[in-house]
PDB file of N, CA and C in Angstrom:
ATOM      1  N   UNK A   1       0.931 -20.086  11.025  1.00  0.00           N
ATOM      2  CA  UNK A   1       0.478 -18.715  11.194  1.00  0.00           C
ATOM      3  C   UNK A   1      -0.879 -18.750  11.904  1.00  0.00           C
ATOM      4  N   UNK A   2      -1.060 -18.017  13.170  1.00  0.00           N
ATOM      5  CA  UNK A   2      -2.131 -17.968  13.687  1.00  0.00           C
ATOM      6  C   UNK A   2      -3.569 -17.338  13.402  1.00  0.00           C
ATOM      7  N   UNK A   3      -4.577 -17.743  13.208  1.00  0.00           N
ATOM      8  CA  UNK A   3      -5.882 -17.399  13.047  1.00  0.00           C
ATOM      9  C   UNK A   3      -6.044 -16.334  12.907  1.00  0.00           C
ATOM     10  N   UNK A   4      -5.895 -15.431  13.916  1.00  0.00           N
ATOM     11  CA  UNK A   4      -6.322 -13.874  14.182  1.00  0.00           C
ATOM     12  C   UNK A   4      -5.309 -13.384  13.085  1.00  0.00           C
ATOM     13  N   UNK A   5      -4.042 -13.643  13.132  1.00  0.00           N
ATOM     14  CA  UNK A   5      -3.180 -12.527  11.993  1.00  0.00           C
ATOM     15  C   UNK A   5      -3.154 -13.344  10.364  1.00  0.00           C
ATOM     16  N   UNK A   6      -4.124 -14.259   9.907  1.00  0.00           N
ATOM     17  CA  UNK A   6      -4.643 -14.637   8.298  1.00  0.00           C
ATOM     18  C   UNK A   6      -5.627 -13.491   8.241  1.00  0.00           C
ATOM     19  N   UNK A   7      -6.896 -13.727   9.403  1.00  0.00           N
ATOM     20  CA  UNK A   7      -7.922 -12.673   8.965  1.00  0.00           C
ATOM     21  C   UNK A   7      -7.268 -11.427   8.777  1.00  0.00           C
ATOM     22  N   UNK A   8      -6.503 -11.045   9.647  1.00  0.00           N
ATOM     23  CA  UNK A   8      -6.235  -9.564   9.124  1.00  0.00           C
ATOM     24  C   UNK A   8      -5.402  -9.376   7.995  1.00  0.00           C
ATOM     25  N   UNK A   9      -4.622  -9.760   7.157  1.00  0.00           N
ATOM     26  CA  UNK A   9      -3.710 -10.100   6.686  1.00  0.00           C
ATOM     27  C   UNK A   9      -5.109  -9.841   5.008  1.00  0.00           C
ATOM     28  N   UNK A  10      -5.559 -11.175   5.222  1.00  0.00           N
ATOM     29  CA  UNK A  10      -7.000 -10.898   3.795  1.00  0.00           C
ATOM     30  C   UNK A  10      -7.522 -10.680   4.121  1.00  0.00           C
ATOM     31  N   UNK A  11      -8.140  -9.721   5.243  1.00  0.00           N
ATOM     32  CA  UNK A  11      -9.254  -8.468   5.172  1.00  0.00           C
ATOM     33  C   UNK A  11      -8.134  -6.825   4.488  1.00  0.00           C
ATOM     34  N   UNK A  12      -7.154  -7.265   5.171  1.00  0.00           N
ATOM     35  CA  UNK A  12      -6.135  -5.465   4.649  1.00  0.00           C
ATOM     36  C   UNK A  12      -6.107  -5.395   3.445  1.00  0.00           C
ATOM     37  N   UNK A  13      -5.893  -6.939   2.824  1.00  0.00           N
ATOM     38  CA  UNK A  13      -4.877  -6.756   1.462  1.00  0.00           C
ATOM     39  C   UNK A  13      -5.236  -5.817   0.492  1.00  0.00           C
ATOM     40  N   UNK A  14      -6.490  -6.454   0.344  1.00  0.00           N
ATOM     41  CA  UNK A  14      -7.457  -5.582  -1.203  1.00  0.00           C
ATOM     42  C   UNK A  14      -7.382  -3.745  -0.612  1.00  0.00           C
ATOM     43  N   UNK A  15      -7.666  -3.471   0.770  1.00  0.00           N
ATOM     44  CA  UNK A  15      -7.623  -1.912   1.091  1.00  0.00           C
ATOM     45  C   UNK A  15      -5.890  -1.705   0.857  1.00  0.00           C
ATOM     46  N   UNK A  16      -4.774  -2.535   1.089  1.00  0.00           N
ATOM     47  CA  UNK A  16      -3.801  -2.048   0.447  1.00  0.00           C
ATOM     48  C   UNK A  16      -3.775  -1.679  -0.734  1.00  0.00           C
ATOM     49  N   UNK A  17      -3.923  -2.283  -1.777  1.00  0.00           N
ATOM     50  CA  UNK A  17      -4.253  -2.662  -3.030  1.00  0.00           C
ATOM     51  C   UNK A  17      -5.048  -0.786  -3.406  1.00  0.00           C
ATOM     52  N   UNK A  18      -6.071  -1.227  -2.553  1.00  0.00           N
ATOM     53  CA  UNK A  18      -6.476   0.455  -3.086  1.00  0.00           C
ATOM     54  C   UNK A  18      -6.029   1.903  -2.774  1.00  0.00           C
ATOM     55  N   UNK A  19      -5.460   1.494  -1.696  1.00  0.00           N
ATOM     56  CA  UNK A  19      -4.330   2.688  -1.283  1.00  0.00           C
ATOM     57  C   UNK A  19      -3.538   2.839  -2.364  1.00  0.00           C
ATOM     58  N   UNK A  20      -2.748   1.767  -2.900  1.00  0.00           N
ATOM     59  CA  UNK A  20      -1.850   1.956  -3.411  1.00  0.00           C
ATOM     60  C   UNK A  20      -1.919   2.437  -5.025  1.00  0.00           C
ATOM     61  N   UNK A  21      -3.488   1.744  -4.876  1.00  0.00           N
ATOM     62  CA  UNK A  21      -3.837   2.767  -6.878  1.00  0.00           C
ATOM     63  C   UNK A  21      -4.222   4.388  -6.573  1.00  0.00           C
ATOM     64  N   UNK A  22      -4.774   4.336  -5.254  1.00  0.00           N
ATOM     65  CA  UNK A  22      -5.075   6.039  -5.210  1.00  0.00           C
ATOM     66  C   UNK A  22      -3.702   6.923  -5.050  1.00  0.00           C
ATOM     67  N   UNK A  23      -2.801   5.987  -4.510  1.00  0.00           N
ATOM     68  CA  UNK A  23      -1.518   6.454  -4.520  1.00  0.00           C
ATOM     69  C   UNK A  23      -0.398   7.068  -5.826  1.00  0.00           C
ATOM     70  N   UNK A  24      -0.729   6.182  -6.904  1.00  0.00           N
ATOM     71  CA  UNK A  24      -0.936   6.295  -8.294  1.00  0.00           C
ATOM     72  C   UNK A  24      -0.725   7.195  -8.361  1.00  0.00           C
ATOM     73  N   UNK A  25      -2.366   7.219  -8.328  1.00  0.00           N
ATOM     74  CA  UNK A  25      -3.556   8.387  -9.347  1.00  0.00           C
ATOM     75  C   UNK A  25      -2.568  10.385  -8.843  1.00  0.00           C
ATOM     76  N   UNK A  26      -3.114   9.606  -7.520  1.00  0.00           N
ATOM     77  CA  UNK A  26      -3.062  11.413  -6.880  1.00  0.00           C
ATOM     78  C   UNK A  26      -1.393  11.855  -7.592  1.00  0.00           C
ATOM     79  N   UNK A  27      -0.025  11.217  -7.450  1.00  0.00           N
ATOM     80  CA  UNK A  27       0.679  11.122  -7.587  1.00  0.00           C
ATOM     81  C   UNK A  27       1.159  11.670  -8.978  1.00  0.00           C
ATOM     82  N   UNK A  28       0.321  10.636  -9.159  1.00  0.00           N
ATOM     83  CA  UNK A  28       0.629  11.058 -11.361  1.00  0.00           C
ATOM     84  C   UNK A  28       0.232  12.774 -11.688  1.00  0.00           C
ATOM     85  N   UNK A  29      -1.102  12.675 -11.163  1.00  0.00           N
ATOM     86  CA  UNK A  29      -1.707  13.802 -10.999  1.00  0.00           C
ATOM     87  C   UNK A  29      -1.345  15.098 -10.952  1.00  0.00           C
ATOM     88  N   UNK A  30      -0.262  15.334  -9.866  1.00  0.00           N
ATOM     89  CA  UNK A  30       0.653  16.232  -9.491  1.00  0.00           C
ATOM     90  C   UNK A  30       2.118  16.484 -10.126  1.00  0.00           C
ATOM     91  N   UNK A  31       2.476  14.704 -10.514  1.00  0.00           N
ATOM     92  CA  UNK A  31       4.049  14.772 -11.390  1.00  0.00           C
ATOM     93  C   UNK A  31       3.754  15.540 -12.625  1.00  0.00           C
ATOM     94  N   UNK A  32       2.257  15.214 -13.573  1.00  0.00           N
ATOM     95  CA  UNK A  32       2.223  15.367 -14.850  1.00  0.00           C
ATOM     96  C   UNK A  32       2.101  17.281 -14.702  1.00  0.00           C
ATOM     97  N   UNK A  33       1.987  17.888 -13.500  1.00  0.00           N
ATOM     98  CA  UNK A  33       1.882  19.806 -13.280  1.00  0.00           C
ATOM     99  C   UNK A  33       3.292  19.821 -13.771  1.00  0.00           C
ATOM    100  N   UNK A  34       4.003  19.293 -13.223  1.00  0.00           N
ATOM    101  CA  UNK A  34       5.843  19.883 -13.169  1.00  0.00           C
ATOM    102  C   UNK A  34       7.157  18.827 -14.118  1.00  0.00           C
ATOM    103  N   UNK A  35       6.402  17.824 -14.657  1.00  0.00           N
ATOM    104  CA  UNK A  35       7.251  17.353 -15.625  1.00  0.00           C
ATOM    105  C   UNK A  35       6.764  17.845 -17.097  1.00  0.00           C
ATOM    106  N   UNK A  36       7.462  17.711 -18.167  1.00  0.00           N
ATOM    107  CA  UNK A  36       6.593  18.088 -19.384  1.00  0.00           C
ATOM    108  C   UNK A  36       6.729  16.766 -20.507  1.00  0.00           C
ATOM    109  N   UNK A  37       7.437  15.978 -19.971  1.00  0.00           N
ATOM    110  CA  UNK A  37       7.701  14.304 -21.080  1.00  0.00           C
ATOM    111  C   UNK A  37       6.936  13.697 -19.662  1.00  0.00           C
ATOM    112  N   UNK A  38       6.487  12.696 -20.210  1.00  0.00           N
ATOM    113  CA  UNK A  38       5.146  11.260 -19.248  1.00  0.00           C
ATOM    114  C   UNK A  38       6.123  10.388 -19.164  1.00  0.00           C
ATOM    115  N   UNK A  39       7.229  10.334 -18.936  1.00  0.00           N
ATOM    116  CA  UNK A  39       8.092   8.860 -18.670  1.00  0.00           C
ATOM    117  C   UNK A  39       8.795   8.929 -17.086  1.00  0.00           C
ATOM    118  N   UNK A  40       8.472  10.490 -16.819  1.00  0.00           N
ATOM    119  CA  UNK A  40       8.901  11.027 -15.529  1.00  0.00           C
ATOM    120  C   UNK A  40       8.011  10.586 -13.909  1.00  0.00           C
ATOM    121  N   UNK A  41       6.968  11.012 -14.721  1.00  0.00           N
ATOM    122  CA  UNK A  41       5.829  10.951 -13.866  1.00  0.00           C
ATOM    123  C   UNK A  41       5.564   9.705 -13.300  1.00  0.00           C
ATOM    124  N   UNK A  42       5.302   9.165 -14.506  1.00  0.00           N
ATOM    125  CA  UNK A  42       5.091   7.543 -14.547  1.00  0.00           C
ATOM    126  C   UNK A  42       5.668   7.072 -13.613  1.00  0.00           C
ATOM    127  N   UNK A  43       6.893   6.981 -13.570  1.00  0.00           N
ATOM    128  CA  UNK A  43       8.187   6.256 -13.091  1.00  0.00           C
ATOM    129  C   UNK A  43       8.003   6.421 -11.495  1.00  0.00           C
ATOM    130  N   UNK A  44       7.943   8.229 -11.502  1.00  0.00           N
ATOM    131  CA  UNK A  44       8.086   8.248  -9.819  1.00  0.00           C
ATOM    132  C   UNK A  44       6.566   8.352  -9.427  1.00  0.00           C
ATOM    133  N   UNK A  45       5.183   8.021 -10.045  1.00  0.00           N
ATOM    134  CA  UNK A  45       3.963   7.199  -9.252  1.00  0.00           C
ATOM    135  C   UNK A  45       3.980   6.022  -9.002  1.00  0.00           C
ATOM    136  N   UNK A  46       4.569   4.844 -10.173  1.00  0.00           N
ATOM    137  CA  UNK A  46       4.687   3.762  -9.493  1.00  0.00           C
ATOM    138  C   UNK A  46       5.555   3.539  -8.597  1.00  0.00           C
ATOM    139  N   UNK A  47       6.492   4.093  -8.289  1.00  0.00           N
ATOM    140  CA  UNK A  47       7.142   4.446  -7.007  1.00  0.00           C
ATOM    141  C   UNK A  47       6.546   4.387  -5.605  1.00  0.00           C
ATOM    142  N   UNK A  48       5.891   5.659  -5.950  1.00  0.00           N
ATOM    143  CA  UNK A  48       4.815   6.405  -4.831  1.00  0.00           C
ATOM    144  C   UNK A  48       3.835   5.037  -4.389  1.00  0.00           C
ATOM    145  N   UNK A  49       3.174   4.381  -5.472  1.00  0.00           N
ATOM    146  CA  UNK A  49       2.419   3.281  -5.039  1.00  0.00           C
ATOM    147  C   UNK A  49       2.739   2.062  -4.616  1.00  0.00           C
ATOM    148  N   UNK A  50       4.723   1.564  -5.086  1.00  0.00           N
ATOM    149  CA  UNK A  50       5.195   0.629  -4.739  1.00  0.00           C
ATOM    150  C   UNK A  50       5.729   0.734  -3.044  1.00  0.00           C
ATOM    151  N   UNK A  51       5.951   2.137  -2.717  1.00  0.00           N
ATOM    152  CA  UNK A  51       5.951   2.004  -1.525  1.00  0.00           C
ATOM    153  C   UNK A  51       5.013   2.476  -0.485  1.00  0.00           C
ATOM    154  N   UNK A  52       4.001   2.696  -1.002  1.00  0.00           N
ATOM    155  CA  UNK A  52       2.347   2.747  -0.573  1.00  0.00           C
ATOM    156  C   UNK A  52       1.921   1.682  -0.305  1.00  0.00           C
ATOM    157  N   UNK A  53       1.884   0.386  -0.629  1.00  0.00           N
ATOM    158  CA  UNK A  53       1.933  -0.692  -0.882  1.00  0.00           C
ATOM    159  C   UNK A  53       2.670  -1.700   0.070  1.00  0.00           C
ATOM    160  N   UNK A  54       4.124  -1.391   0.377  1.00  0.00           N
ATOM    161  CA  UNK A  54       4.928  -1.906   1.054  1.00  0.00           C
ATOM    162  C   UNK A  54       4.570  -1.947   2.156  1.00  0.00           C
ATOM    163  N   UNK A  55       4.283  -0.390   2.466  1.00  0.00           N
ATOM    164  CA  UNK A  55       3.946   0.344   4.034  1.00  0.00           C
ATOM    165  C   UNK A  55       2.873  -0.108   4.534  1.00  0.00           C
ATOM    166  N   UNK A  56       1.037  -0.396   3.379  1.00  0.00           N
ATOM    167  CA  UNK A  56       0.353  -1.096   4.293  1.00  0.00           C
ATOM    168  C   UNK A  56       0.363  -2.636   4.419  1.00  0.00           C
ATOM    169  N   UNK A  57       1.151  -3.310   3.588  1.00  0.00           N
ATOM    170  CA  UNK A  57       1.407  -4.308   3.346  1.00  0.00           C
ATOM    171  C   UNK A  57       2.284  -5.123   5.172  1.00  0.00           C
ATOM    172  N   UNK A  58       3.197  -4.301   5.441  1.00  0.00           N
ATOM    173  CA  UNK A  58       4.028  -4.188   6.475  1.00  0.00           C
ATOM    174  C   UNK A  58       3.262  -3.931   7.981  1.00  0.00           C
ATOM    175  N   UNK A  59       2.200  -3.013   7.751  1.00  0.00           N
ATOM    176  CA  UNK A  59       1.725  -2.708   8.786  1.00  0.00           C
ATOM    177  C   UNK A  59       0.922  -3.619   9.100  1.00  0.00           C
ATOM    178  N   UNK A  60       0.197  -4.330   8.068  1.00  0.00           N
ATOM    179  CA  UNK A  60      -1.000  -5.298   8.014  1.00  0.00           C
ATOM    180  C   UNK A  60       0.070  -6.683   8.844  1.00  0.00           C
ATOM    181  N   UNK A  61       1.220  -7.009   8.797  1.00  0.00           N
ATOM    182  CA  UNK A  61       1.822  -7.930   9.493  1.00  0.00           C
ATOM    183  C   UNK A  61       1.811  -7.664  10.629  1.00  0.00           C
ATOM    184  N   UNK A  62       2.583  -6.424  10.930  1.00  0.00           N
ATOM    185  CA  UNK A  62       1.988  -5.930  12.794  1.00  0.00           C
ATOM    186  C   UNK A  62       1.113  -5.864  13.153  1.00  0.00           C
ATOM    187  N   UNK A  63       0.363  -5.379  12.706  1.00  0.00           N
ATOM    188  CA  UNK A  63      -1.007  -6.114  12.934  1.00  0.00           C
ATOM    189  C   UNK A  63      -1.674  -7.237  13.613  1.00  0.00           C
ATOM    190  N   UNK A  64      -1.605  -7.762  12.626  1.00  0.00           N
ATOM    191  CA  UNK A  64      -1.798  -9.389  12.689  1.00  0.00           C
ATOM    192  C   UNK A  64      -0.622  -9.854  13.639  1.00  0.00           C
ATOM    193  N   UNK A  65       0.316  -9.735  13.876  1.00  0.00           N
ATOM    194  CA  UNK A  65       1.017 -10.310  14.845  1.00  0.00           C
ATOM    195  C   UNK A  65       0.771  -9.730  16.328  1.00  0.00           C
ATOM    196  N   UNK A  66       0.445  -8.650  16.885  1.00  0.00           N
ATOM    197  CA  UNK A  66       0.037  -8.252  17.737  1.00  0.00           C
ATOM    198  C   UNK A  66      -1.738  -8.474  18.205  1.00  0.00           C
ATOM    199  N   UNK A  67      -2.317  -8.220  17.155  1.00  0.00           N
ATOM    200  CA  UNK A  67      -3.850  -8.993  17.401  1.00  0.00           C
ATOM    201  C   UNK A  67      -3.474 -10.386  17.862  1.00  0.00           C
ATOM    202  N   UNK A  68      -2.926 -11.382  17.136  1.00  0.00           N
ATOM    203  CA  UNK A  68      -2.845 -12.836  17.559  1.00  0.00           C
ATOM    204  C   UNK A  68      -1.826 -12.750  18.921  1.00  0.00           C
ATOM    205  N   UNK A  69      -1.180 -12.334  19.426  1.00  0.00           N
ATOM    206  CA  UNK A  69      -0.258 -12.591  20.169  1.00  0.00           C
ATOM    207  C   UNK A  69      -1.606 -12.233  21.419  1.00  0.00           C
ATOM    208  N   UNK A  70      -2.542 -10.814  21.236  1.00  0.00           N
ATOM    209  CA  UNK A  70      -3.398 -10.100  22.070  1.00  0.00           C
ATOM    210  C   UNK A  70      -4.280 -11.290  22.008  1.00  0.00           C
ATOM    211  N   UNK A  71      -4.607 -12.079  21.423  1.00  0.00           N
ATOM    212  CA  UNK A  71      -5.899 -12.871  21.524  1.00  0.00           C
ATOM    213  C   UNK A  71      -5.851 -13.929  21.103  1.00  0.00           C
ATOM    214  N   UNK A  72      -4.451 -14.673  20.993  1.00  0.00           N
ATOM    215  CA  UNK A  72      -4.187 -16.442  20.460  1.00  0.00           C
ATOM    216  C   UNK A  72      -3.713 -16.967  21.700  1.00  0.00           C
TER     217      UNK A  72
END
Protein backbone atom coordinates (compact mmCIF):
# COMPACT_ATOMS: atom_id res chain seq x y z
CA UNK A 1 0.00 0.00 0.00
CA UNK A 2 1.40 3.25 -1.03
CA UNK A 3 2.57 6.12 1.24
CA UNK A 4 0.22 8.86 0.29
CA UNK A 5 -3.06 6.51 0.71
CA UNK A 6 -1.71 5.07 4.75
CA UNK A 7 -1.52 8.86 5.59
CA UNK A 8 -4.85 9.43 4.54
CA UNK A 9 -6.37 6.38 5.55
CA UNK A 10 -4.96 7.33 9.67
CA UNK A 11 -5.45 10.87 9.38
CA UNK A 12 -9.59 10.09 8.27
CA UNK A 13 -10.09 7.28 10.57
CA UNK A 14 -10.58 8.90 14.07
CA UNK A 15 -12.84 11.93 11.95
CA UNK A 16 -14.78 8.80 10.76
CA UNK A 17 -15.08 7.53 14.08
CA UNK A 18 -16.58 10.93 15.02
CA UNK A 19 -18.92 11.26 12.33
CA UNK A 20 -20.16 8.25 13.10
CA UNK A 21 -20.88 8.93 17.05
CA UNK A 22 -22.47 12.31 16.00
CA UNK A 23 -24.34 10.16 13.73
CA UNK A 24 -25.61 8.29 16.81
CA UNK A 25 -26.37 11.04 18.86
CA UNK A 26 -28.36 13.28 16.31
CA UNK A 27 -30.16 10.09 15.22
CA UNK A 28 -31.20 8.74 18.59
CA UNK A 29 -32.20 12.16 19.23
CA UNK A 30 -34.90 12.33 16.69
CA UNK A 31 -35.92 8.31 16.87
CA UNK A 32 -36.55 8.76 20.75
CA UNK A 33 -39.56 12.10 19.32
CA UNK A 34 -41.52 9.25 17.39
CA UNK A 35 -40.86 5.89 19.02
CA UNK A 36 -42.25 5.45 22.63
CA UNK A 37 -40.19 1.87 23.78
CA UNK A 38 -35.90 2.68 23.48
CA UNK A 39 -35.19 -0.66 21.71
CA UNK A 40 -36.44 1.10 18.46
CA UNK A 41 -34.39 3.93 18.41
CA UNK A 42 -31.43 2.29 19.50
CA UNK A 43 -31.45 -0.21 16.84
CA UNK A 44 -32.07 2.17 13.90
CA UNK A 45 -29.03 4.83 15.35
CA UNK A 46 -26.63 2.25 15.38
CA UNK A 47 -27.66 1.72 12.01
CA UNK A 48 -27.49 5.33 11.08
CA UNK A 49 -23.81 5.26 12.51
CA UNK A 50 -22.90 1.80 11.07
CA UNK A 51 -23.45 3.17 7.82
CA UNK A 52 -22.02 6.61 8.61
CA UNK A 53 -19.08 4.85 9.23
CA UNK A 54 -18.98 2.63 6.18
CA UNK A 55 -19.46 5.71 3.90
CA UNK A 56 -16.45 7.64 5.39
CA UNK A 57 -14.61 4.69 5.88
CA UNK A 58 -15.06 3.94 1.90
CA UNK A 59 -14.47 7.32 0.85
CA UNK A 60 -11.24 7.59 2.91
CA UNK A 61 -10.02 4.53 0.41
CA UNK A 62 -10.76 6.73 -2.68
CA UNK A 63 -9.11 8.89 -1.41
CA UNK A 64 -6.11 7.52 -0.68
CA UNK A 65 -6.09 5.69 -3.85
CA UNK A 66 -6.44 8.62 -6.05
CA UNK A 67 -4.04 10.96 -3.92
CA UNK A 68 -1.33 8.08 -4.36
CA UNK A 69 -2.02 7.25 -7.88
CA UNK A 70 -1.97 11.67 -8.22
CA UNK A 71 1.37 11.75 -6.45
CA UNK A 72 3.15 8.07 -6.15
Amino acid sequence: MPQNMMVVIVAGLPFAFIAAIFAFLLSYREYTRHYADGTMPMKLSFESAFFTLLFFCILLLVLGYILAHMFG
